[in-house]
N, C-alpha and C. Protein backbone atom coordinates (compact mmCIF):
# COMPACT_ATOMS: atom_id res chain seq x y z
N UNK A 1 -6.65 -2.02 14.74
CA UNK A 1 -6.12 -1.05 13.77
C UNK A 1 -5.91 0.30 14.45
N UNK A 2 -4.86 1.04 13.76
CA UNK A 2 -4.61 2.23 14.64
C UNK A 2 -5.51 3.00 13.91
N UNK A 3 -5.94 4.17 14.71
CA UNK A 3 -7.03 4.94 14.02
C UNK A 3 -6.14 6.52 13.89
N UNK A 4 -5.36 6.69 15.06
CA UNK A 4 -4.89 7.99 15.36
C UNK A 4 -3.09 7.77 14.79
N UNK A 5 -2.79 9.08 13.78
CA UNK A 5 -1.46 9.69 13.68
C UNK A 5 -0.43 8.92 15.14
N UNK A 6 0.90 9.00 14.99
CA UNK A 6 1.58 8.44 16.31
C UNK A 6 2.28 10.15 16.61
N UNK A 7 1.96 10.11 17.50
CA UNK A 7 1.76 10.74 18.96
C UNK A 7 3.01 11.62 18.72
N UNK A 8 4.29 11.09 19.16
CA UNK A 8 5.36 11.00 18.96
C UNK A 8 6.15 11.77 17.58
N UNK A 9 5.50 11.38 16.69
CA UNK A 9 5.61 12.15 15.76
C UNK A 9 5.52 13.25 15.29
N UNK A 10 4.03 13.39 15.93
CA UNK A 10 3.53 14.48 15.73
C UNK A 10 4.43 15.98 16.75
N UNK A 11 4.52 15.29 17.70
CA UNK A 11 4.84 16.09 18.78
C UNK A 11 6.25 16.73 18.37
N UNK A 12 7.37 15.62 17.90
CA UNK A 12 8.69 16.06 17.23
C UNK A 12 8.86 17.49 15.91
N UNK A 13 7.72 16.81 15.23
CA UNK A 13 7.67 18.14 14.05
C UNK A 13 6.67 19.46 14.79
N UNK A 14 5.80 19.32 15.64
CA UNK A 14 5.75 20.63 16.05
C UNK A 14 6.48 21.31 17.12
N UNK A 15 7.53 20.61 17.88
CA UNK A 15 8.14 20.88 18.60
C UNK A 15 9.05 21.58 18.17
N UNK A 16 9.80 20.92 16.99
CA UNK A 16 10.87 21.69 15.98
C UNK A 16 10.29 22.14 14.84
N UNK A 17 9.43 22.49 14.62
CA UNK A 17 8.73 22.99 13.40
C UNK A 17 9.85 24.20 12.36
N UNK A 18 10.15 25.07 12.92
CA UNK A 18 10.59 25.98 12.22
C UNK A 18 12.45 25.46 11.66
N UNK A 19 12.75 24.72 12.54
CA UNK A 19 13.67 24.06 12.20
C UNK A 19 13.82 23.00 11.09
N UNK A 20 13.11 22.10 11.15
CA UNK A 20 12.27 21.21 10.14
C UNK A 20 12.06 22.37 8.46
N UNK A 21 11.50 23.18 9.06
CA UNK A 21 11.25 24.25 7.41
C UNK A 21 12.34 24.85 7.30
N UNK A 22 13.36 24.84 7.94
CA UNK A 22 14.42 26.17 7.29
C UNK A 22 15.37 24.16 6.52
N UNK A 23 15.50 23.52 7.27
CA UNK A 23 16.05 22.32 6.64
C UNK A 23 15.61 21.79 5.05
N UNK A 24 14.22 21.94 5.15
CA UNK A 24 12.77 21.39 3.90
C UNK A 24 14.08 22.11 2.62
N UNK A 25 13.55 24.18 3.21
CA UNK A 25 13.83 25.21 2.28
C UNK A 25 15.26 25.38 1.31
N UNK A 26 16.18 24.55 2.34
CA UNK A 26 17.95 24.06 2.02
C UNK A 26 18.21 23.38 1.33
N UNK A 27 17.32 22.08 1.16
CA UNK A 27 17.26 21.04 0.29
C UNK A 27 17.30 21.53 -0.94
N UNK A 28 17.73 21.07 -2.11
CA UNK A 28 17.40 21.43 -3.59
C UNK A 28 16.08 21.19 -3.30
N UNK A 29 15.30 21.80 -4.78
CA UNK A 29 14.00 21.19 -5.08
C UNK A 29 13.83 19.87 -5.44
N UNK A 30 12.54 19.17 -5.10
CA UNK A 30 12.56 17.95 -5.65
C UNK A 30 12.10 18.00 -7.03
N UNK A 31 13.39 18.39 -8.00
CA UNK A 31 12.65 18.62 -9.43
C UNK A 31 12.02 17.47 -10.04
N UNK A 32 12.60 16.22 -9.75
CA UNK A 32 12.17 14.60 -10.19
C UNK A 32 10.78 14.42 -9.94
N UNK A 33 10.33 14.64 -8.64
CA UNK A 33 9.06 14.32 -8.25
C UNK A 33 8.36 15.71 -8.53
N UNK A 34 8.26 16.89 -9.53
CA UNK A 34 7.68 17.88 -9.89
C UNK A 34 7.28 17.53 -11.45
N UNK A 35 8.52 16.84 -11.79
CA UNK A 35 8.45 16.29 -13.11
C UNK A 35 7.14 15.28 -13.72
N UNK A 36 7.18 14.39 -12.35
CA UNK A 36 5.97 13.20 -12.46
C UNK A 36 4.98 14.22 -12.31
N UNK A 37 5.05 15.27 -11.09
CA UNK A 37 3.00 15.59 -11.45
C UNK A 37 3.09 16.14 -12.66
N UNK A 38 3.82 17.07 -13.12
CA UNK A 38 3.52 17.95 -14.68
C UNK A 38 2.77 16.69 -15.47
N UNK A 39 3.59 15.40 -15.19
CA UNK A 39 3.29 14.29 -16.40
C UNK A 39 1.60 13.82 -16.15
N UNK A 40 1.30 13.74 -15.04
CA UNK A 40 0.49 13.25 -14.56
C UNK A 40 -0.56 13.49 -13.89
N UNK A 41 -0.55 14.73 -13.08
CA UNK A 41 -1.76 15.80 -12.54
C UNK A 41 -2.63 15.89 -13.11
N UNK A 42 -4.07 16.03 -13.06
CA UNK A 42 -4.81 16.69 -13.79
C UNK A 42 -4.71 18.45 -13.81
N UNK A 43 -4.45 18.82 -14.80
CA UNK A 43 -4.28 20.57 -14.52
C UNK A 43 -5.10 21.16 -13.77
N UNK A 44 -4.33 22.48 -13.50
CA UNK A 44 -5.41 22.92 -13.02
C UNK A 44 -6.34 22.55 -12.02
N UNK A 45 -6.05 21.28 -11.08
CA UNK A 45 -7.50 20.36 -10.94
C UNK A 45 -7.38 20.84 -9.57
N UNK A 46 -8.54 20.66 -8.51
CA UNK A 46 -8.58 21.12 -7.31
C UNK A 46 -7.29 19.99 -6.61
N UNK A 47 -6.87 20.63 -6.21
CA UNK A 47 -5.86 19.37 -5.53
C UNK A 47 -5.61 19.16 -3.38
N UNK A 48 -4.87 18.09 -3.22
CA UNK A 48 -5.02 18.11 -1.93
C UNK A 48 -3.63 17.84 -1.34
N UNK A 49 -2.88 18.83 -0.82
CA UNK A 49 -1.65 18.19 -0.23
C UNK A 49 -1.71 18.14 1.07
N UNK A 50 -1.38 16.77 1.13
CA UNK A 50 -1.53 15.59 2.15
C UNK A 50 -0.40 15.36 3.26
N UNK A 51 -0.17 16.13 4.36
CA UNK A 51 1.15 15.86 4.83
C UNK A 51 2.01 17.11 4.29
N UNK A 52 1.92 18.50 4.00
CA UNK A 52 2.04 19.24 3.71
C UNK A 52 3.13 20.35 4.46
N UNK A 53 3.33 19.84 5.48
CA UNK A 53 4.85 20.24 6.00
C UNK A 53 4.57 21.73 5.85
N UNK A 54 5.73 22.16 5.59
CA UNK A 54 5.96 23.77 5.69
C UNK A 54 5.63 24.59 4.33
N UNK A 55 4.60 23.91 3.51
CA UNK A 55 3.91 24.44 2.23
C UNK A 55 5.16 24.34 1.12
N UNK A 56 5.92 24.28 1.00
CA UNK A 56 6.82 23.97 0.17
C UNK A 56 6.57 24.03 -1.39
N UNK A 57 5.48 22.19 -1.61
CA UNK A 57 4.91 21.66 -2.37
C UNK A 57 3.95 22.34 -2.46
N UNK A 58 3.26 22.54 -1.72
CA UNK A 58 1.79 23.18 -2.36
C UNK A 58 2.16 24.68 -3.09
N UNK A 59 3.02 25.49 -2.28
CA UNK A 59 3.36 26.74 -2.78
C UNK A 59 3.72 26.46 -4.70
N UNK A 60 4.85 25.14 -4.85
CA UNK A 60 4.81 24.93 -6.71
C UNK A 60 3.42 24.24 -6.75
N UNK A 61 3.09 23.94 -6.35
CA UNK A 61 1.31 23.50 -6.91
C UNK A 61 0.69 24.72 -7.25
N UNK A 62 0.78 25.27 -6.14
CA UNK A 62 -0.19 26.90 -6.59
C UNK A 62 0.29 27.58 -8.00
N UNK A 63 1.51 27.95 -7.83
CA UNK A 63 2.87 28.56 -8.75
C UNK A 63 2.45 28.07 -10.52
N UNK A 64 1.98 26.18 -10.60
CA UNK A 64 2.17 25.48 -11.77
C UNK A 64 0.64 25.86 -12.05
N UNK A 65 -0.25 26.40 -11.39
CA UNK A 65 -1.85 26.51 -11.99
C UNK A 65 -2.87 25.80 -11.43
N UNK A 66 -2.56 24.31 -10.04
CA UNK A 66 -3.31 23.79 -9.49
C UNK A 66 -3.65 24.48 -8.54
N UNK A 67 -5.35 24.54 -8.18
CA UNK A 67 -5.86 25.00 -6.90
C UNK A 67 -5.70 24.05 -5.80
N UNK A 68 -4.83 24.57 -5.03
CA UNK A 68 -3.92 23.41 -4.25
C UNK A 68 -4.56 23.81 -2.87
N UNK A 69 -5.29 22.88 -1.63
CA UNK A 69 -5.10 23.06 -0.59
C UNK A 69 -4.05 22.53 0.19
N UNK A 70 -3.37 22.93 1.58
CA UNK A 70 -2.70 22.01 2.18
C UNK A 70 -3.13 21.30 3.54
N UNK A 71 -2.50 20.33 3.86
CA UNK A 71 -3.26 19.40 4.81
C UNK A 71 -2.41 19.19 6.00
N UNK A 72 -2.13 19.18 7.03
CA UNK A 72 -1.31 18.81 7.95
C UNK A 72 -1.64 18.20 9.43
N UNK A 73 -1.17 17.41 10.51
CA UNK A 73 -1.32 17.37 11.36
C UNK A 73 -0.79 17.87 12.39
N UNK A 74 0.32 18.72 11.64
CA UNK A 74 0.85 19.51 12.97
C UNK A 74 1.10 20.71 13.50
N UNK A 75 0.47 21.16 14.37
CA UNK A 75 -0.26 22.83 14.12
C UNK A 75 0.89 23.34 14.22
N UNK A 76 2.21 23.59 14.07
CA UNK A 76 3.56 23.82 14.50
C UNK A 76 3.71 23.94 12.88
N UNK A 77 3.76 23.14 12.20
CA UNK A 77 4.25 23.13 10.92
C UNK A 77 2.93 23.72 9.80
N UNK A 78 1.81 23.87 10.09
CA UNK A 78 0.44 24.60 9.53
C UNK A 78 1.09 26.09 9.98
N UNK A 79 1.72 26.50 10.94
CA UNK A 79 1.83 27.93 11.24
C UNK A 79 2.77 28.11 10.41
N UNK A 80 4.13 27.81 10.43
CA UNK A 80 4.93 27.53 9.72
C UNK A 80 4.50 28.22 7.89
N UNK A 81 3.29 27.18 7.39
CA UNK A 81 3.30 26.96 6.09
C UNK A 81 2.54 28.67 6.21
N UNK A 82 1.58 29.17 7.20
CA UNK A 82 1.01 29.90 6.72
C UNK A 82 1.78 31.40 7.02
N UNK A 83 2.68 30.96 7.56
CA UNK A 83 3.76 32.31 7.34
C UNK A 83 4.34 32.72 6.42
N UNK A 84 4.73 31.41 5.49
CA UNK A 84 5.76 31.44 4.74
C UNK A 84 4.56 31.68 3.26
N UNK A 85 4.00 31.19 3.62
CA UNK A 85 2.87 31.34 1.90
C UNK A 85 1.45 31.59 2.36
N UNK A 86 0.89 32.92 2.68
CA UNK A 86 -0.14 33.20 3.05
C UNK A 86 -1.24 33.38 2.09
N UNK A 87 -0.52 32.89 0.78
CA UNK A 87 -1.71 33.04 -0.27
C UNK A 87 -2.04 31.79 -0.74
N UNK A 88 -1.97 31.22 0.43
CA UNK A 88 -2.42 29.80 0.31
C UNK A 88 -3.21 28.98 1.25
N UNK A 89 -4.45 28.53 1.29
CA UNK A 89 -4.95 27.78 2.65
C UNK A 89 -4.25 26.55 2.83
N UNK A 90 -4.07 26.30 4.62
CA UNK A 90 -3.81 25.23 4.98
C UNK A 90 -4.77 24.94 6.07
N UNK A 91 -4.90 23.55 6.05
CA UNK A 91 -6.24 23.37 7.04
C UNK A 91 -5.59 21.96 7.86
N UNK A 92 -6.08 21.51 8.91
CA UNK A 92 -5.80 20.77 9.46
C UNK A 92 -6.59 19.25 8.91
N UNK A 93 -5.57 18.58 9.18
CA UNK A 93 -6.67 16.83 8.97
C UNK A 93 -5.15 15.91 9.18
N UNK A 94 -5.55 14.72 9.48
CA UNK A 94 -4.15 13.68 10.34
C UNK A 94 -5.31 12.63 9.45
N UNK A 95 -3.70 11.55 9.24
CA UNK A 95 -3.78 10.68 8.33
C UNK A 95 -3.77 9.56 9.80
N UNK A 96 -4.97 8.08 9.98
CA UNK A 96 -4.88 7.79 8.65
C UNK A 96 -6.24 8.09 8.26
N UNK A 97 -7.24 8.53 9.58
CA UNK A 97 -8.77 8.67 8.80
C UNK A 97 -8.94 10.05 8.13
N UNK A 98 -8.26 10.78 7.97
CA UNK A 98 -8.61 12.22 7.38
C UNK A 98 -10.30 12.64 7.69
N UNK A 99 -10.54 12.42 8.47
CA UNK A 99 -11.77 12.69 9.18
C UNK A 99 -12.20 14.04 8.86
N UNK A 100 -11.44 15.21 9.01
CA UNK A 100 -11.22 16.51 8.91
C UNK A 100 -12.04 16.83 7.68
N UNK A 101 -11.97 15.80 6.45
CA UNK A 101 -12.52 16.19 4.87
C UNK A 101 -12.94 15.64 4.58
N UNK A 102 -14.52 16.34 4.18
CA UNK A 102 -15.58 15.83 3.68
C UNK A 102 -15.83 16.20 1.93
N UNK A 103 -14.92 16.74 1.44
CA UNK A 103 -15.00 17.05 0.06
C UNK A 103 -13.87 16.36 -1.01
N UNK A 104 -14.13 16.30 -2.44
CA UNK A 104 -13.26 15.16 -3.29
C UNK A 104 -12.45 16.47 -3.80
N UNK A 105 -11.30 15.47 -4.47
CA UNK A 105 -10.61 16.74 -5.13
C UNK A 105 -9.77 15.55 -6.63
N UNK A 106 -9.42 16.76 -7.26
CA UNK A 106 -9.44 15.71 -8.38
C UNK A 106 -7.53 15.48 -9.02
N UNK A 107 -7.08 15.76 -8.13
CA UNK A 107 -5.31 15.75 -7.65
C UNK A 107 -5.72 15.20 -6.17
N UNK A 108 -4.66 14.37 -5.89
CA UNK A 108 -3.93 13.95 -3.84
C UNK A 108 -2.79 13.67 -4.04
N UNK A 109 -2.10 14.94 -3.51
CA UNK A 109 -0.32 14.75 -3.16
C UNK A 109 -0.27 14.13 -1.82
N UNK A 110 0.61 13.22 -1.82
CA UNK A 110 0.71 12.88 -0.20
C UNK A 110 2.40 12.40 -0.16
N UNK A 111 2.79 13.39 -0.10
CA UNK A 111 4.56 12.87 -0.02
C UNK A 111 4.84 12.23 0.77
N UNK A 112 6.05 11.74 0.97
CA UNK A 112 6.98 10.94 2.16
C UNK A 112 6.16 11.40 3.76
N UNK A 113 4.55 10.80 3.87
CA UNK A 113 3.93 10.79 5.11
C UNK A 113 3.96 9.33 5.32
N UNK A 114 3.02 8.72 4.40
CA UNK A 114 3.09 7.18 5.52
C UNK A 114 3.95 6.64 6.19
N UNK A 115 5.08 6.73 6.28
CA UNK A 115 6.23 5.98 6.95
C UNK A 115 6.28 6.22 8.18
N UNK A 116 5.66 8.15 8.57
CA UNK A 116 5.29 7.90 9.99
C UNK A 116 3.95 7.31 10.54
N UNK A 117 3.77 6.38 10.06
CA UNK A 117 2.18 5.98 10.48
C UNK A 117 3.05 4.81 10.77
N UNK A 118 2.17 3.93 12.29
CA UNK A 118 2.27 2.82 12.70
C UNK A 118 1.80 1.79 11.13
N UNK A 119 2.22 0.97 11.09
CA UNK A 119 2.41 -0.50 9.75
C UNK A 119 0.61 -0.49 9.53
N UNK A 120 0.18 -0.72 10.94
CA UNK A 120 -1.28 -1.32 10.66
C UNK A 120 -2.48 -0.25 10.37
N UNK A 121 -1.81 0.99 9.91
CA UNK A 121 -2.38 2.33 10.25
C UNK A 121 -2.65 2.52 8.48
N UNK A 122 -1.80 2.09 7.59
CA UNK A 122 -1.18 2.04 6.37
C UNK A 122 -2.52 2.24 5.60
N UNK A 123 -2.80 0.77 5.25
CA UNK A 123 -4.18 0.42 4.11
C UNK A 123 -5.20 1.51 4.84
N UNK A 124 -5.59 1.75 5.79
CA UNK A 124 -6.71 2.87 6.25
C UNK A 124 -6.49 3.96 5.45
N UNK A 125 -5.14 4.69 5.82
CA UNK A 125 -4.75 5.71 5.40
C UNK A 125 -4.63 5.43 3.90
N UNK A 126 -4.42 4.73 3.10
CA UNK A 126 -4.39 4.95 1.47
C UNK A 126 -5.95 4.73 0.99
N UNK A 127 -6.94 3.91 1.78
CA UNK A 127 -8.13 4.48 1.95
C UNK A 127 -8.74 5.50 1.81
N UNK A 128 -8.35 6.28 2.80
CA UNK A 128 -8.90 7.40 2.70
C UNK A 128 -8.69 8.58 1.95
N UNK A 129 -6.90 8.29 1.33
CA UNK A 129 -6.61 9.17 0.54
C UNK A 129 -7.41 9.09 -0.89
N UNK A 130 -7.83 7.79 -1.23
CA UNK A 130 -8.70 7.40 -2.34
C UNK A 130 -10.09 7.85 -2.15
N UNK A 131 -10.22 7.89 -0.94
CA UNK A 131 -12.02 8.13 -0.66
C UNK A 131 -12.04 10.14 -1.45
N UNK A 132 -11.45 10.86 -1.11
CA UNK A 132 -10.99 11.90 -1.07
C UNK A 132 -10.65 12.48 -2.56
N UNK A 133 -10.49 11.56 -3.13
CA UNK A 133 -10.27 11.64 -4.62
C UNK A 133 -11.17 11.26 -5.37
N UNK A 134 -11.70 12.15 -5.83
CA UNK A 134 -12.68 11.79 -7.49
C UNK A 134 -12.71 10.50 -8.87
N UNK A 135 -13.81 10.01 -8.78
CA UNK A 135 -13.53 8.99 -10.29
C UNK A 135 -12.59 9.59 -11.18
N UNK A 136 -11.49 9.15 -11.69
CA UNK A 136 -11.05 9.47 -12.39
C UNK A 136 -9.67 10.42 -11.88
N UNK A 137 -9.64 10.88 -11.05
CA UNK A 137 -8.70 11.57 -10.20
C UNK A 137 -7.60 10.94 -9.73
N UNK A 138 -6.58 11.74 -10.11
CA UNK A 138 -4.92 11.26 -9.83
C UNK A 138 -4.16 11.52 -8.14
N UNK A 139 -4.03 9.92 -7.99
CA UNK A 139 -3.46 9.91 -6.68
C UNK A 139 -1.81 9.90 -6.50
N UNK A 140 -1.28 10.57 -5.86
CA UNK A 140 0.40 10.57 -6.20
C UNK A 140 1.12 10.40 -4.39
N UNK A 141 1.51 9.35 -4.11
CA UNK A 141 1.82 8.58 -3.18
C UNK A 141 3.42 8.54 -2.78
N UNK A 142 3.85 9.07 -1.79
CA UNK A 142 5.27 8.26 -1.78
C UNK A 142 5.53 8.30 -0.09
N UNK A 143 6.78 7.38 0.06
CA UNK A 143 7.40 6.76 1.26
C UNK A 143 8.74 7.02 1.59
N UNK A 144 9.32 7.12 2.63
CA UNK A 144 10.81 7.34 2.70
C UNK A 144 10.75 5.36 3.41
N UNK A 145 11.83 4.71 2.85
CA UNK A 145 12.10 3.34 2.54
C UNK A 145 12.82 2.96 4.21
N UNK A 146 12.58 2.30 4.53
CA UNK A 146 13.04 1.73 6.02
C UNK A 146 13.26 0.23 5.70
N UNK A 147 14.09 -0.28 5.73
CA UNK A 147 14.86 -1.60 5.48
C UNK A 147 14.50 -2.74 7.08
N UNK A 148 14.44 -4.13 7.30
CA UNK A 148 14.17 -4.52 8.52
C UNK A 148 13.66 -4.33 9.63
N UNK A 149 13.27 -3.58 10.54
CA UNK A 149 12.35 -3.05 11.58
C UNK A 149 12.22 -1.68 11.47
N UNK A 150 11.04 -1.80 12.51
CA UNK A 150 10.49 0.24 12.39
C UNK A 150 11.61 0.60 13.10
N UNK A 151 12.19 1.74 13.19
CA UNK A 151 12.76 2.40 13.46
C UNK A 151 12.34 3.82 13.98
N UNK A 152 13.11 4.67 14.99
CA UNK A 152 12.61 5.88 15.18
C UNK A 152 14.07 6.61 15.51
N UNK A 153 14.05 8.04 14.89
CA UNK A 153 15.29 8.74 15.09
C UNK A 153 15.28 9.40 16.36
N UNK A 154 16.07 9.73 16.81
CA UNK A 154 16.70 10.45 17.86
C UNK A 154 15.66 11.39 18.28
N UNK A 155 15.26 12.20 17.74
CA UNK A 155 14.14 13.31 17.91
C UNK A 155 12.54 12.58 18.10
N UNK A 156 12.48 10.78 18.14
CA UNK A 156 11.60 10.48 18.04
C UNK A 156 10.19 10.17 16.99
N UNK A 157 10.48 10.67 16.12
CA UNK A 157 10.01 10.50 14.36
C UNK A 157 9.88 9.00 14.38
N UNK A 158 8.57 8.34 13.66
CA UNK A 158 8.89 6.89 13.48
C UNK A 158 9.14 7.06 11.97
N UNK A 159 9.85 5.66 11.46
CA UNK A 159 10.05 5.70 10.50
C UNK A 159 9.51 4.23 10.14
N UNK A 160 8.45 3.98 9.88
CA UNK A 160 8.17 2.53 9.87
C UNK A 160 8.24 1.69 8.52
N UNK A 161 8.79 -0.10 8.57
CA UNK A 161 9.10 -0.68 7.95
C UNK A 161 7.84 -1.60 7.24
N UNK A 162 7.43 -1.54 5.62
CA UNK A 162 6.74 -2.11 5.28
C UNK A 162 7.36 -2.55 3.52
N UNK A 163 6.77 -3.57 2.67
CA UNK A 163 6.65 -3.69 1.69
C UNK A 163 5.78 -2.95 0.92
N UNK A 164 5.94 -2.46 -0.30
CA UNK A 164 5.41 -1.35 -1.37
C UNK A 164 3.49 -2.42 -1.47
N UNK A 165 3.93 -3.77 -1.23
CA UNK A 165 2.53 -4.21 -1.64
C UNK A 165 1.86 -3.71 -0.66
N UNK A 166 1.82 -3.71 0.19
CA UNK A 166 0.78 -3.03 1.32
C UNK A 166 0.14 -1.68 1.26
N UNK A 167 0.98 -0.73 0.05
CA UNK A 167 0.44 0.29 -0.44
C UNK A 167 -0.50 0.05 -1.67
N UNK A 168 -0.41 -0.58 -2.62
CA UNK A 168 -0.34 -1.10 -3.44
C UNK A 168 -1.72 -2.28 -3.74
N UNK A 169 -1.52 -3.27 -2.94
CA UNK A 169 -2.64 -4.26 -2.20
C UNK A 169 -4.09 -3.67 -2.68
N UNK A 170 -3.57 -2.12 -1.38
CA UNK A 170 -4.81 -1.24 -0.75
C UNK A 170 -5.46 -0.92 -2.19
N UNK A 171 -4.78 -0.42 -3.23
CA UNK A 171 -5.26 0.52 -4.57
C UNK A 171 -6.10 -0.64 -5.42
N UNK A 172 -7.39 -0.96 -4.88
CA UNK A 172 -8.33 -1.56 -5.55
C UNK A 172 -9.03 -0.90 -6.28
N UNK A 173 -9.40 0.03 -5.96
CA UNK A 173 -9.96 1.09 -7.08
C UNK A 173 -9.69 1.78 -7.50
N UNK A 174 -8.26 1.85 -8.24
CA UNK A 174 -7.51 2.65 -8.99
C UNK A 174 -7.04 1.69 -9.73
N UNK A 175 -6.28 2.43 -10.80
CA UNK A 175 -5.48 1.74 -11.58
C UNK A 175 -3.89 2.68 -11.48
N UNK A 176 -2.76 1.76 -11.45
CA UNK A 176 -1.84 2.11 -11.29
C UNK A 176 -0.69 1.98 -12.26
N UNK A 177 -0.21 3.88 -12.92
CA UNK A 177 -0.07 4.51 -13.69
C UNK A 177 1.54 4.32 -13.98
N UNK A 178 2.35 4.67 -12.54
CA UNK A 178 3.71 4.72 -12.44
C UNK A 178 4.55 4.35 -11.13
N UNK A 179 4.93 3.44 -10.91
CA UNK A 179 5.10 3.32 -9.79
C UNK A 179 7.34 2.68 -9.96
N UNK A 180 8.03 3.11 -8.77
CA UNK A 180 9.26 3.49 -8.63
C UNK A 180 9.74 3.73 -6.87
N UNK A 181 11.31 2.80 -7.06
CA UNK A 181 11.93 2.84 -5.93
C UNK A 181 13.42 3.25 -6.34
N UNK A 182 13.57 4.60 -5.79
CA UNK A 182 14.59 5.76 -5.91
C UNK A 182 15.33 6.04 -5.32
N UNK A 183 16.19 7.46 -5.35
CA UNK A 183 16.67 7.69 -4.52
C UNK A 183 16.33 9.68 -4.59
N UNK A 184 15.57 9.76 -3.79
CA UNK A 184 14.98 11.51 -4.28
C UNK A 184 16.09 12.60 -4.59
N UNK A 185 16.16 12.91 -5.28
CA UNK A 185 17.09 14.16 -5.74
C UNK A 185 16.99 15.35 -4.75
N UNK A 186 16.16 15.09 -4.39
CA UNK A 186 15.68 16.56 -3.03
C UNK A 186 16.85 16.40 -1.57
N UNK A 187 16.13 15.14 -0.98
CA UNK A 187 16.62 14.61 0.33
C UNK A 187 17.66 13.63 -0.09
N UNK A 188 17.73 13.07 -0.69
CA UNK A 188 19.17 11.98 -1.24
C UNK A 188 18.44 10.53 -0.55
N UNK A 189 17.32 10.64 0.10
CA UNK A 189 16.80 9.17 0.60
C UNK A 189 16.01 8.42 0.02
N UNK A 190 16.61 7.20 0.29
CA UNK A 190 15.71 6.38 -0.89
C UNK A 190 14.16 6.10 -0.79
N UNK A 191 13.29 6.34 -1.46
CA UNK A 191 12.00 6.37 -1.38
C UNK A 191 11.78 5.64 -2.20
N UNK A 192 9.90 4.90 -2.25
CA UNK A 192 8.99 4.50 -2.97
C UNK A 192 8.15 5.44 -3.68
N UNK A 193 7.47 5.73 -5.15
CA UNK A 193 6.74 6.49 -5.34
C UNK A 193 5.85 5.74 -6.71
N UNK A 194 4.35 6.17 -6.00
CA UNK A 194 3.13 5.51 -6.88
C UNK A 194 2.56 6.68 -7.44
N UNK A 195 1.72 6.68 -8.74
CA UNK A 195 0.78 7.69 -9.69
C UNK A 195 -0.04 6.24 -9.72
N UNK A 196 -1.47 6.86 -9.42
CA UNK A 196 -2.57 6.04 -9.66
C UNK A 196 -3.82 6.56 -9.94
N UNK A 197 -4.47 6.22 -10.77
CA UNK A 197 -5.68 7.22 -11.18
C UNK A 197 -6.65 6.06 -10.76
N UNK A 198 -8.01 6.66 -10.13
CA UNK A 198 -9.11 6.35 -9.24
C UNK A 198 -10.06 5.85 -10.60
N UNK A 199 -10.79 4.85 -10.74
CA UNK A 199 -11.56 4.02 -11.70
C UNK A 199 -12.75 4.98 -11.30
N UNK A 200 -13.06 5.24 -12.52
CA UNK A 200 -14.41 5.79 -12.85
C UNK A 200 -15.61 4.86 -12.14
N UNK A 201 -16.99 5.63 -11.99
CA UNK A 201 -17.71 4.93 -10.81
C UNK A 201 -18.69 4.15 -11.53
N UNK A 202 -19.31 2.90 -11.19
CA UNK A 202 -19.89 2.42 -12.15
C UNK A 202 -21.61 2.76 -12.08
């Protein structure tokens, strides 16, 4: 099993980091996927964004009333977020062991990250995003969709190829709320996206 983020990846978004955020900032908003947390967040609730790019998301997390941290692996794109929204913490932690966090939170945003994770890296990482989340606490999941083999773009980004069950499989201790294969209003790419709330502890 892979334990560590791919390499490669990482290296592409901090290499181009500021480029990457002026692109994020161009995009419309993703009002569709703002829509699902309103529906579905716990308010207010401590939350965790997961893969957190150039603060974007967390900045309307903060904005809507959630105490939002952000999460990233790439110190290129953490500088980035903390330029652009300094009234906001971002802390470091790489998917898939999130090793970095030892505390629950009772929201986990984790946008279009897994896809750069190697296939066998996957179930760990939705692991841990569950470990991380509170009984009862809302997990909000999504994928950018890769059709027949992994793939990697030009700049080196993987984009890896899996079935939604392998996300899905993993969510044994949740129950799953809303789940959808789209096409994002933000980026125009077709994605997967799960809402799953974490089973109370027995």
């Amino acid at each position: 099993m892979t334990l560590r983020p791919d390499a490669t990846t990482l290296d592409a978004y901090s290499r181009d980091a500021a480029r990457y955020s002026r692109e994020w900032r161009d995009q419309p908003p993703p009002d569709d996927m703002y829509a699902l947390w309103e529906n579905h967040l716990l308010p207010t609730g401590k939350t965790a964004d997961i893969g957190c790019g150039n603060g974007r998301d967390a900045a309307w997390l903060a904005d809507h009333g959630y105490r939002v941290t952000g999460f990233d692996a790439s110190e290129g794109l953490l500088d980035e977020a903390r330029r652009l929204y300094p009234q906001i913490t971002f802390r470091m932690a790489s998917l898939p062991s999130l090793a970095e966090i030892d505390e629950a939170f009772d929201n986990v945003v984790c946008e279009t990250v897994l896809m750069h994770l190697p296939v066998d890296a996957i179930t760990d990482a939705v692991d841990n995003l569950v470990r991380i989340l509170r009984p009862n606490g809302m997990l909000y999941l999504s994928w950018r969709v890769t059709e027949g083999a992994d793939a990697r773009q030009p700049d080196g980004r993987l984009y890896s190829a899996f079935e939604p069950s392998l996300v899905t499989d993993a969510l044994t201790s949740c129950v799953i709320l809303f789940a959808d294969d789209t096409t994002s209003a933000s980026s125009g790419k077709r994605v997967c996206r799960i809402i799953a709330a974490r089973r109370s502890e027995d």
